[in-house]
PDB file of N, CA and C in Angstrom:
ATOM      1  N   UNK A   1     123.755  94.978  89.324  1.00  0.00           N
ATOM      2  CA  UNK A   1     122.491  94.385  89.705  1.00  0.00           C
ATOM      3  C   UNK A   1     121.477  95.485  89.977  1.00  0.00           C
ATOM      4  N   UNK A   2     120.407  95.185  89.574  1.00  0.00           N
ATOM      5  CA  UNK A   2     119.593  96.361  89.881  1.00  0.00           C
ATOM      6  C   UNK A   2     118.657  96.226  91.039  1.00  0.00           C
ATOM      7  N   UNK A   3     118.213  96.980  91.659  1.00  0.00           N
ATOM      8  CA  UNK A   3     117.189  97.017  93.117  1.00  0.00           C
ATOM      9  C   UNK A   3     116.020  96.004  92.580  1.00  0.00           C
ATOM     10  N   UNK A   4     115.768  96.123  94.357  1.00  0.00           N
ATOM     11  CA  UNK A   4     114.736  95.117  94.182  1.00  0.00           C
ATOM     12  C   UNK A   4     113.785  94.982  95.165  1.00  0.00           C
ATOM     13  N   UNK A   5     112.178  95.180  94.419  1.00  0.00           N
ATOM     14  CA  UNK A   5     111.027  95.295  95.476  1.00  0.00           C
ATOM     15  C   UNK A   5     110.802  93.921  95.975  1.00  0.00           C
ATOM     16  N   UNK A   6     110.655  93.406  97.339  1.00  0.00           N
ATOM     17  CA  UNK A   6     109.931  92.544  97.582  1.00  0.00           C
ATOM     18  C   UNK A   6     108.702  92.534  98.567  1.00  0.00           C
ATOM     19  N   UNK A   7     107.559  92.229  98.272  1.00  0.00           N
ATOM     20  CA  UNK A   7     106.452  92.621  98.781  1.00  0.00           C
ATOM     21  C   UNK A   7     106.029  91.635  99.783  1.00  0.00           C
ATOM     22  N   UNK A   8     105.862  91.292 101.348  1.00  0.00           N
ATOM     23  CA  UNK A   8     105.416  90.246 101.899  1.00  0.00           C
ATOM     24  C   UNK A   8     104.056  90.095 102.307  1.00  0.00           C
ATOM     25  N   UNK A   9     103.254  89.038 102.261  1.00  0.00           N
ATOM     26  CA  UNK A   9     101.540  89.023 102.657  1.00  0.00           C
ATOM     27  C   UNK A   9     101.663  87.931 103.556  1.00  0.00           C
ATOM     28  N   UNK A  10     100.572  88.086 104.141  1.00  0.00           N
ATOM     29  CA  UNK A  10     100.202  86.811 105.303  1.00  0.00           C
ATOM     30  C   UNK A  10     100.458  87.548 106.871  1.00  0.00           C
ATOM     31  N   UNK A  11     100.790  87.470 108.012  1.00  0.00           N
ATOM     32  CA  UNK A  11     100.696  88.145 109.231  1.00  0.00           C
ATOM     33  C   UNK A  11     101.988  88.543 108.858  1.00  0.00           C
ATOM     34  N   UNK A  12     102.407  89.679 109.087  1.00  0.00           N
ATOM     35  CA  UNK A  12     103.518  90.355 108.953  1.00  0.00           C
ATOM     36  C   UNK A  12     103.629  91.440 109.502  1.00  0.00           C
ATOM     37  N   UNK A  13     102.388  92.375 109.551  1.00  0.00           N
ATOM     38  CA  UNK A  13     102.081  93.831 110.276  1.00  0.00           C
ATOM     39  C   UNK A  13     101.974  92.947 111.846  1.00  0.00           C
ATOM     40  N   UNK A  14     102.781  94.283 112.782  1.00  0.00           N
ATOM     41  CA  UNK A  14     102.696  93.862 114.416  1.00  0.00           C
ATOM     42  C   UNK A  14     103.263  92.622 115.337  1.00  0.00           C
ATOM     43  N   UNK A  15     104.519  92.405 114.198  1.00  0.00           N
ATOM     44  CA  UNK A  15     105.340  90.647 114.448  1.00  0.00           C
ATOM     45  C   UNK A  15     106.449  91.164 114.443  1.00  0.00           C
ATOM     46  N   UNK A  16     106.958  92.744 114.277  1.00  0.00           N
ATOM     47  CA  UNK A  16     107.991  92.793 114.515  1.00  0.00           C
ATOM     48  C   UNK A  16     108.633  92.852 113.029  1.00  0.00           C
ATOM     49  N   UNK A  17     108.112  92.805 111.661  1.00  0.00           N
ATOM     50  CA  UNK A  17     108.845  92.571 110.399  1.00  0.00           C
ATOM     51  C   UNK A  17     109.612  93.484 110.017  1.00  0.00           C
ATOM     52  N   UNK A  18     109.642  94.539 110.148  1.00  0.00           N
ATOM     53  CA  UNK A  18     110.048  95.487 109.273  1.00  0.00           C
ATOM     54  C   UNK A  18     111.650  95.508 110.264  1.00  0.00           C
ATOM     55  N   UNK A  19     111.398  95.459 111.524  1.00  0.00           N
ATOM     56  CA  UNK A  19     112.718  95.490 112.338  1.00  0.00           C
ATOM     57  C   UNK A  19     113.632  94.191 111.595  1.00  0.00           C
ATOM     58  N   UNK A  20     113.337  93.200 111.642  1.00  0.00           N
ATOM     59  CA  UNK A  20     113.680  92.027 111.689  1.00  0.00           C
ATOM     60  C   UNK A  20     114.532  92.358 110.061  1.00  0.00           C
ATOM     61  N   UNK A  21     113.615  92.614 109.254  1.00  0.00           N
ATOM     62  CA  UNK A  21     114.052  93.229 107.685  1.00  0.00           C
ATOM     63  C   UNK A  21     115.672  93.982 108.079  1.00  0.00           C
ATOM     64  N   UNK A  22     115.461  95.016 108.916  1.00  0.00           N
ATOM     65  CA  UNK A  22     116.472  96.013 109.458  1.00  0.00           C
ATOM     66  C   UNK A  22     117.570  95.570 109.647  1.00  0.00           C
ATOM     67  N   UNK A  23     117.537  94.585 110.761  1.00  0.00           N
ATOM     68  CA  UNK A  23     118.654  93.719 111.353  1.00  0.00           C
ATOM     69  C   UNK A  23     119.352  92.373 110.315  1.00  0.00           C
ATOM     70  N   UNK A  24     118.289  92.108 109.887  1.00  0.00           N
ATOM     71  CA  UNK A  24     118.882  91.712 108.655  1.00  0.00           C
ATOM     72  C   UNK A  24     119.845  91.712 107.562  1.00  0.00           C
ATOM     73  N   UNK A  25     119.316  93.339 107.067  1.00  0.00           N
ATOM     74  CA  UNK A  25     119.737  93.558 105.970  1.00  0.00           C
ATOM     75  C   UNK A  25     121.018  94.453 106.309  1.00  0.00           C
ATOM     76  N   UNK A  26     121.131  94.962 107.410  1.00  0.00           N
ATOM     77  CA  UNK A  26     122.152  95.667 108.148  1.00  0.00           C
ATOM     78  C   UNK A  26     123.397  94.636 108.122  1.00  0.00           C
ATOM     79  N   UNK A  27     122.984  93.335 108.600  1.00  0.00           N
ATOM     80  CA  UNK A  27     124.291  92.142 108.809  1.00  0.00           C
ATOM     81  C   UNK A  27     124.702  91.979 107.603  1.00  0.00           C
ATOM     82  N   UNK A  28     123.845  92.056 106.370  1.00  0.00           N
ATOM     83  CA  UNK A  28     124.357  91.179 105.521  1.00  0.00           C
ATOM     84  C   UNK A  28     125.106  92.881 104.206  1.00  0.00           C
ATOM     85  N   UNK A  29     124.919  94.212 104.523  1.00  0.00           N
ATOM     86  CA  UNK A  29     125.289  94.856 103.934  1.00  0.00           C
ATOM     87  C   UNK A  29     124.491  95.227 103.042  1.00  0.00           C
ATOM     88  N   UNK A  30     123.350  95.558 103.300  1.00  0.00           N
ATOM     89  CA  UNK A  30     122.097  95.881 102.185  1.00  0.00           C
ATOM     90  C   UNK A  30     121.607  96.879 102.530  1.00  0.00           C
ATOM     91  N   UNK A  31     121.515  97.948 101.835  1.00  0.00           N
ATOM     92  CA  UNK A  31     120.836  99.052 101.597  1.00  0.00           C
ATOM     93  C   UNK A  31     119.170  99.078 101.810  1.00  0.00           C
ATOM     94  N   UNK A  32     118.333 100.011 101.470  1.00  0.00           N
ATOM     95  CA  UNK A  32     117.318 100.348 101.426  1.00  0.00           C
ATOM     96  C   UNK A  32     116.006 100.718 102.097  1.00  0.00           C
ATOM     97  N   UNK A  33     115.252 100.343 101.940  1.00  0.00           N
ATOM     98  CA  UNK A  33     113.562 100.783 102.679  1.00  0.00           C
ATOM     99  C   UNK A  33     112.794  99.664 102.820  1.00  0.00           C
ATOM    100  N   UNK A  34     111.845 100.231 104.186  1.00  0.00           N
ATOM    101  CA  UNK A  34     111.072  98.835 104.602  1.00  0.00           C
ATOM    102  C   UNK A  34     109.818  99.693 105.270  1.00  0.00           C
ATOM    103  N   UNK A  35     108.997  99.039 104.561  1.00  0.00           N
ATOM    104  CA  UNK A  35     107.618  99.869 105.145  1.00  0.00           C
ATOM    105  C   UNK A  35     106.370  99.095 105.463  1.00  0.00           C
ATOM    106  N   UNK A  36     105.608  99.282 106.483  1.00  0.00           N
ATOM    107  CA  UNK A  36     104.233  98.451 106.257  1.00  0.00           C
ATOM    108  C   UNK A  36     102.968  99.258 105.346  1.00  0.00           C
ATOM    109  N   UNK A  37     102.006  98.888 104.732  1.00  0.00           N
ATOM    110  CA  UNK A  37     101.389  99.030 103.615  1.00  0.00           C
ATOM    111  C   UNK A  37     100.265  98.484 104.079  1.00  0.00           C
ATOM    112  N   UNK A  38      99.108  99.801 103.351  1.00  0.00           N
ATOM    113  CA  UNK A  38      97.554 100.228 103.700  1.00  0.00           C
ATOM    114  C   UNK A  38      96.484  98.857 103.736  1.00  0.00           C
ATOM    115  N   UNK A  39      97.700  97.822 102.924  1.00  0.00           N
ATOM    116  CA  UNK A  39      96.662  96.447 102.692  1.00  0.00           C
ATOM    117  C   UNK A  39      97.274  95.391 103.273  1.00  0.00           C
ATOM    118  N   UNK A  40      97.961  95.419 104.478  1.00  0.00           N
ATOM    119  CA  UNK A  40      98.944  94.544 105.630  1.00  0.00           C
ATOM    120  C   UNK A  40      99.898  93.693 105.215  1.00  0.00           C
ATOM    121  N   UNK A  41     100.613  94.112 103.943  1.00  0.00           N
ATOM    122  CA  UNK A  41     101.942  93.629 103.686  1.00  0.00           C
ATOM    123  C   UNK A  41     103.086  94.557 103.857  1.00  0.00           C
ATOM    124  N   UNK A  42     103.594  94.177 103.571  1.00  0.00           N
ATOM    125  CA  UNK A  42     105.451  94.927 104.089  1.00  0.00           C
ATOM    126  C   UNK A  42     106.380  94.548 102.683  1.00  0.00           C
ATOM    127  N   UNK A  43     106.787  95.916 102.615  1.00  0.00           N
ATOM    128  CA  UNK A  43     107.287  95.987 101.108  1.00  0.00           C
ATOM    129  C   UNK A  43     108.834  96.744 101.028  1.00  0.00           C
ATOM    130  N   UNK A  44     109.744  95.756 101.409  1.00  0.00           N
ATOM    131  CA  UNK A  44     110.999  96.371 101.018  1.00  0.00           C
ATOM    132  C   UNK A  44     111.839  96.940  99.665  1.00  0.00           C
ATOM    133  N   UNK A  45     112.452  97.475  99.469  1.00  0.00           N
ATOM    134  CA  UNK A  45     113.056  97.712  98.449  1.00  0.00           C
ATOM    135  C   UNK A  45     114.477  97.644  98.890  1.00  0.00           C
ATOM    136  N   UNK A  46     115.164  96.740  98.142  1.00  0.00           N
ATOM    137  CA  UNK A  46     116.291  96.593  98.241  1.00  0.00           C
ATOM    138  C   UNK A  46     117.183  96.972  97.728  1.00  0.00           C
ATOM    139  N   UNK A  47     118.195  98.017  98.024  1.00  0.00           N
ATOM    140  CA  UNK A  47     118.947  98.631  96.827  1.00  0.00           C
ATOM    141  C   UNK A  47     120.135  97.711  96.206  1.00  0.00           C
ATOM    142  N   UNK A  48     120.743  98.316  95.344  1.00  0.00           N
ATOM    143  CA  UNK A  48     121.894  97.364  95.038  1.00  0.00           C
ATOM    144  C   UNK A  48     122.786  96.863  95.754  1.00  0.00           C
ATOM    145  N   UNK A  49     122.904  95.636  95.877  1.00  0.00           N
ATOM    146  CA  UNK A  49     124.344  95.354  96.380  1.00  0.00           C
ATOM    147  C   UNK A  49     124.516  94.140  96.144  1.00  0.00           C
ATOM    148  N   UNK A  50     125.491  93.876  97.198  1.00  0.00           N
ATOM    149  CA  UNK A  50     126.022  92.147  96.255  1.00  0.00           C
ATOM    150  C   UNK A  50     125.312  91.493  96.293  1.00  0.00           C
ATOM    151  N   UNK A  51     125.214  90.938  95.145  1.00  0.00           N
ATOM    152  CA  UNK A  51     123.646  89.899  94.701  1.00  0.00           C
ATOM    153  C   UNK A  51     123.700  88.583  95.778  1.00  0.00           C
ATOM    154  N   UNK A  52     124.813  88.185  96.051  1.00  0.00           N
ATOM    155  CA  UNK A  52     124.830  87.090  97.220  1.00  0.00           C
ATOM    156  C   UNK A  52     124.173  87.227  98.480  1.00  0.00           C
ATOM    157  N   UNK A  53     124.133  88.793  98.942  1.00  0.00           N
ATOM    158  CA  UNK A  53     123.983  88.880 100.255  1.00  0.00           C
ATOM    159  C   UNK A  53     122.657  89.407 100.146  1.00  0.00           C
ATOM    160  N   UNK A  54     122.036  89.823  99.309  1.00  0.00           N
ATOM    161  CA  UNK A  54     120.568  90.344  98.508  1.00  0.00           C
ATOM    162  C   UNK A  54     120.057  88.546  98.540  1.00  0.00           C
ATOM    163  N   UNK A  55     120.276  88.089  97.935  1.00  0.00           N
ATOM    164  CA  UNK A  55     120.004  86.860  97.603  1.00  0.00           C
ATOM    165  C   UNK A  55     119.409  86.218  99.150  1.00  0.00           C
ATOM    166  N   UNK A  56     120.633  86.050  99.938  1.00  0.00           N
ATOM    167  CA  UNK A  56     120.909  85.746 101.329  1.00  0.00           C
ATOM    168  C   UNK A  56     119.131  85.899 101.991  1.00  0.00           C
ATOM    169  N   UNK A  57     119.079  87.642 101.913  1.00  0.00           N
ATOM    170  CA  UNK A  57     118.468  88.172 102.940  1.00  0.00           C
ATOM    171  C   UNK A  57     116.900  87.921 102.319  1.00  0.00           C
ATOM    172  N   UNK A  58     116.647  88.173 100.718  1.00  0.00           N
ATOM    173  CA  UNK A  58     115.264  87.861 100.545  1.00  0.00           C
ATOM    174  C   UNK A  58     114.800  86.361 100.911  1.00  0.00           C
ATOM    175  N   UNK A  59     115.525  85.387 101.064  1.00  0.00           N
ATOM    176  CA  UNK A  59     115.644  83.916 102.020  1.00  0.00           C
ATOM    177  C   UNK A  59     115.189  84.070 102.963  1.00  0.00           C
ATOM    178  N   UNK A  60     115.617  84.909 104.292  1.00  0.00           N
ATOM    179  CA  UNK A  60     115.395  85.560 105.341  1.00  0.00           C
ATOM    180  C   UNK A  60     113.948  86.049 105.446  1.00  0.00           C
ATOM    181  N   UNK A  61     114.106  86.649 104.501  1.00  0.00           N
ATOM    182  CA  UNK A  61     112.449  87.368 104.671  1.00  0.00           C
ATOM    183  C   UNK A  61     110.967  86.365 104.229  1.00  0.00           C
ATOM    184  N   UNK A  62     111.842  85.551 103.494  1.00  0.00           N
ATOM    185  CA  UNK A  62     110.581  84.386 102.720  1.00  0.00           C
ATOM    186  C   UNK A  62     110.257  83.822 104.206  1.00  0.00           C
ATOM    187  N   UNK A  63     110.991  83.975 104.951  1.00  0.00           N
ATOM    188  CA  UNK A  63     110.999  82.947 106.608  1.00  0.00           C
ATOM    189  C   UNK A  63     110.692  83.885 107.445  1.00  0.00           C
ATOM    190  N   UNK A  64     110.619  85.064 107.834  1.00  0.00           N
ATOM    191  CA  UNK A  64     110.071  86.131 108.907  1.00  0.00           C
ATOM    192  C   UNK A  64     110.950  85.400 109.673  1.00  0.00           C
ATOM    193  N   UNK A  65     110.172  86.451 110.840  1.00  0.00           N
ATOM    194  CA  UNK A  65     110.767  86.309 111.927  1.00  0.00           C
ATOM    195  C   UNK A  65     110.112  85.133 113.151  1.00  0.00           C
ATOM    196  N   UNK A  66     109.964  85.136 114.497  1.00  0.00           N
ATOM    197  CA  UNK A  66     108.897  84.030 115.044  1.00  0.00           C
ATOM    198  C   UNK A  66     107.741  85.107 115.312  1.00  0.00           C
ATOM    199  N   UNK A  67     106.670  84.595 115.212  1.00  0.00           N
ATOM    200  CA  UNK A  67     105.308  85.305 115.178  1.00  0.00           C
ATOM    201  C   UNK A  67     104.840  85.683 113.797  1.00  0.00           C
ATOM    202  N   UNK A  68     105.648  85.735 112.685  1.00  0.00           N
ATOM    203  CA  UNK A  68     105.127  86.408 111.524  1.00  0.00           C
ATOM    204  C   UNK A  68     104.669  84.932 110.739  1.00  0.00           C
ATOM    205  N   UNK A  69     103.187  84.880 110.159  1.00  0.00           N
ATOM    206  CA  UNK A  69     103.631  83.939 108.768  1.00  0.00           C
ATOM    207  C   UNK A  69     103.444  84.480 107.393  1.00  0.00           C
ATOM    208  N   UNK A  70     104.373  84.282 106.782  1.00  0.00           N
ATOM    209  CA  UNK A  70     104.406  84.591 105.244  1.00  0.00           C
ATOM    210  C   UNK A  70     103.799  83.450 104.674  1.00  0.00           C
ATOM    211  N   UNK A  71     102.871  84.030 103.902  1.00  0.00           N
ATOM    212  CA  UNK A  71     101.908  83.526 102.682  1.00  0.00           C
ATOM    213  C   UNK A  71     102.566  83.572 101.806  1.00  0.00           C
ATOM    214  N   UNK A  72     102.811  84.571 101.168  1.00  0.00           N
ATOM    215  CA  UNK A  72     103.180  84.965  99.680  1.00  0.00           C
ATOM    216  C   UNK A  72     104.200  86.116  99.578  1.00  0.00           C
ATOM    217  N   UNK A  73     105.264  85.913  98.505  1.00  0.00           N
ATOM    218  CA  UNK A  73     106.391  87.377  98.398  1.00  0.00           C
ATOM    219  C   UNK A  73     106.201  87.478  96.982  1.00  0.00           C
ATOM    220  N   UNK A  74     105.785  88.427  96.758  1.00  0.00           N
ATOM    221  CA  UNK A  74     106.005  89.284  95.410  1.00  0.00           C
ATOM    222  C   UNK A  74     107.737  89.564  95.280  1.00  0.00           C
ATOM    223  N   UNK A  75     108.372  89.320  94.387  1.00  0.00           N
ATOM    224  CA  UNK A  75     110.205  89.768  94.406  1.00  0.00           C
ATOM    225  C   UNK A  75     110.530  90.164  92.780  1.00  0.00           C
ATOM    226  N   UNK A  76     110.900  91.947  93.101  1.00  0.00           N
ATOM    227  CA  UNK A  76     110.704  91.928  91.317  1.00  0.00           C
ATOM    228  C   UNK A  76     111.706  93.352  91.462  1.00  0.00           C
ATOM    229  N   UNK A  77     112.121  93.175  90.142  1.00  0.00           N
ATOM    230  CA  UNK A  77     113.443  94.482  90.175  1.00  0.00           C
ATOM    231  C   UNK A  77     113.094  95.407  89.926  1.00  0.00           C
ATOM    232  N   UNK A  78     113.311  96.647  90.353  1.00  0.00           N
ATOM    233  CA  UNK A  78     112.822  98.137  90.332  1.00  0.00           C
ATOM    234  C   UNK A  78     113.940  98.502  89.652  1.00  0.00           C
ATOM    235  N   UNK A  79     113.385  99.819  88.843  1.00  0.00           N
ATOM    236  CA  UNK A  79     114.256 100.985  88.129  1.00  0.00           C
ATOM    237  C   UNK A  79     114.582 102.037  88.656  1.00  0.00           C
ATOM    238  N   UNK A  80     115.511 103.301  89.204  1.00  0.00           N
ATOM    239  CA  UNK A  80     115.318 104.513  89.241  1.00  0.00           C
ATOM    240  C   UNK A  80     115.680 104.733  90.537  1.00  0.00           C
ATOM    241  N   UNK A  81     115.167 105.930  90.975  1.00  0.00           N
ATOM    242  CA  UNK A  81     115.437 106.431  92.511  1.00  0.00           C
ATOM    243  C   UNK A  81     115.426 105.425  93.583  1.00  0.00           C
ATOM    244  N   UNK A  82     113.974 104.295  93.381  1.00  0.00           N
ATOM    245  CA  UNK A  82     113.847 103.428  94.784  1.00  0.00           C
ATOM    246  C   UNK A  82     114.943 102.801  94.745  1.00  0.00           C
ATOM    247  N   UNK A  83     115.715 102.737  94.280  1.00  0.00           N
ATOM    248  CA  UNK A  83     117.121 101.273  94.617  1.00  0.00           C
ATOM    249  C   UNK A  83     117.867 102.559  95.296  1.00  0.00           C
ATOM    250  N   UNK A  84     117.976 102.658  96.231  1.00  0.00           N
ATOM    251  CA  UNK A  84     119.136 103.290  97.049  1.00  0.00           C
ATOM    252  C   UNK A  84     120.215 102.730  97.293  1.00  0.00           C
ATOM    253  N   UNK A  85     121.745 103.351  97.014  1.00  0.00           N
ATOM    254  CA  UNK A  85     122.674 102.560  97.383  1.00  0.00           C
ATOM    255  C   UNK A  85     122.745 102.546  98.859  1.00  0.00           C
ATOM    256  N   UNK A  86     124.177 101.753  99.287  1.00  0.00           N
ATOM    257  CA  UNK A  86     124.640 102.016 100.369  1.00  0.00           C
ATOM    258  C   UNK A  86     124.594 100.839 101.347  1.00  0.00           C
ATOM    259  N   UNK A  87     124.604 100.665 102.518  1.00  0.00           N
ATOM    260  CA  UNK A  87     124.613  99.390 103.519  1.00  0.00           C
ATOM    261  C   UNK A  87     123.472 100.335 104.882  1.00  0.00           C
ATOM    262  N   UNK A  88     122.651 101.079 104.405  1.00  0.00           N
ATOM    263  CA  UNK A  88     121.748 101.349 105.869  1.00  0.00           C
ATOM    264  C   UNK A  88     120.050 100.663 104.978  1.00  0.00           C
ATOM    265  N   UNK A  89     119.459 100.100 106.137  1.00  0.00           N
ATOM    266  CA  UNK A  89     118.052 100.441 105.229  1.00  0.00           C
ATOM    267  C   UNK A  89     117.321 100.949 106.567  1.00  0.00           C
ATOM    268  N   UNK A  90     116.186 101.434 105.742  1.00  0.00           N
ATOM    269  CA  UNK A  90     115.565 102.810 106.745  1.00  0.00           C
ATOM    270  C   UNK A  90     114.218 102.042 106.808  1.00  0.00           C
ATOM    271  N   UNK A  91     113.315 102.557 107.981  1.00  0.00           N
ATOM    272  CA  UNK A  91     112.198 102.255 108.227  1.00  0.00           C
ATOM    273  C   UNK A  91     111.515 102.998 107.903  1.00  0.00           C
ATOM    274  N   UNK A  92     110.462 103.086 106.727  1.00  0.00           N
ATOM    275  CA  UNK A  92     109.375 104.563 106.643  1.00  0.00           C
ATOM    276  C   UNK A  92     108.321 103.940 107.070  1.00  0.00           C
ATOM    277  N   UNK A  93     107.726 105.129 108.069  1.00  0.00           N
ATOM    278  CA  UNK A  93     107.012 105.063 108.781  1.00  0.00           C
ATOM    279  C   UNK A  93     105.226 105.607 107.911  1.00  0.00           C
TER     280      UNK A  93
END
């Protein structure tokens, strides 16, 4: 399976998202990066892993956390370096 960007819009910056992403993707065994972005969405990249629990967690994120609302998710597969393997995902700051 290959990585995968998903981009979130609507209140998301200062609700706590990117943690929530963290704890998330930590339970379910998912790799990758979670960042907030210059135009107030939050844009994970999800690296490979089992498509079930990938599957699982972009569910999760279509729903935030309480305080966040999601408008809209961009969800689209990346090539190359951004798919990081592994089961940590990191917060860039």
């Amino acid at each position: 399976m290959k990585a995968r960007r998903v981009v979130v819009h609507g209140r998301v910056q200062g609700v706590g998202f990117r943690w929530f992403v963290v704890r998330n993707a930590e339970a379910l065994g998912v790799g990758g990066t979670v960042r907030n972005r210059p135009d107030g969405a939050v844009e994970a990249i999800l690296g490979s892993a089992d498509e079930a629990n990938v599957e699982a967690l972009v569910r999760r994120i279509r729903q935030g956390p309480p305080g966040a609302r999601v408008e809209r998710v961009e969800d689209d597969p990346v090539d190359g370096p951004e798919g990081e393997r592994g089961t940590t995902m990191k917060v860039i700051r």
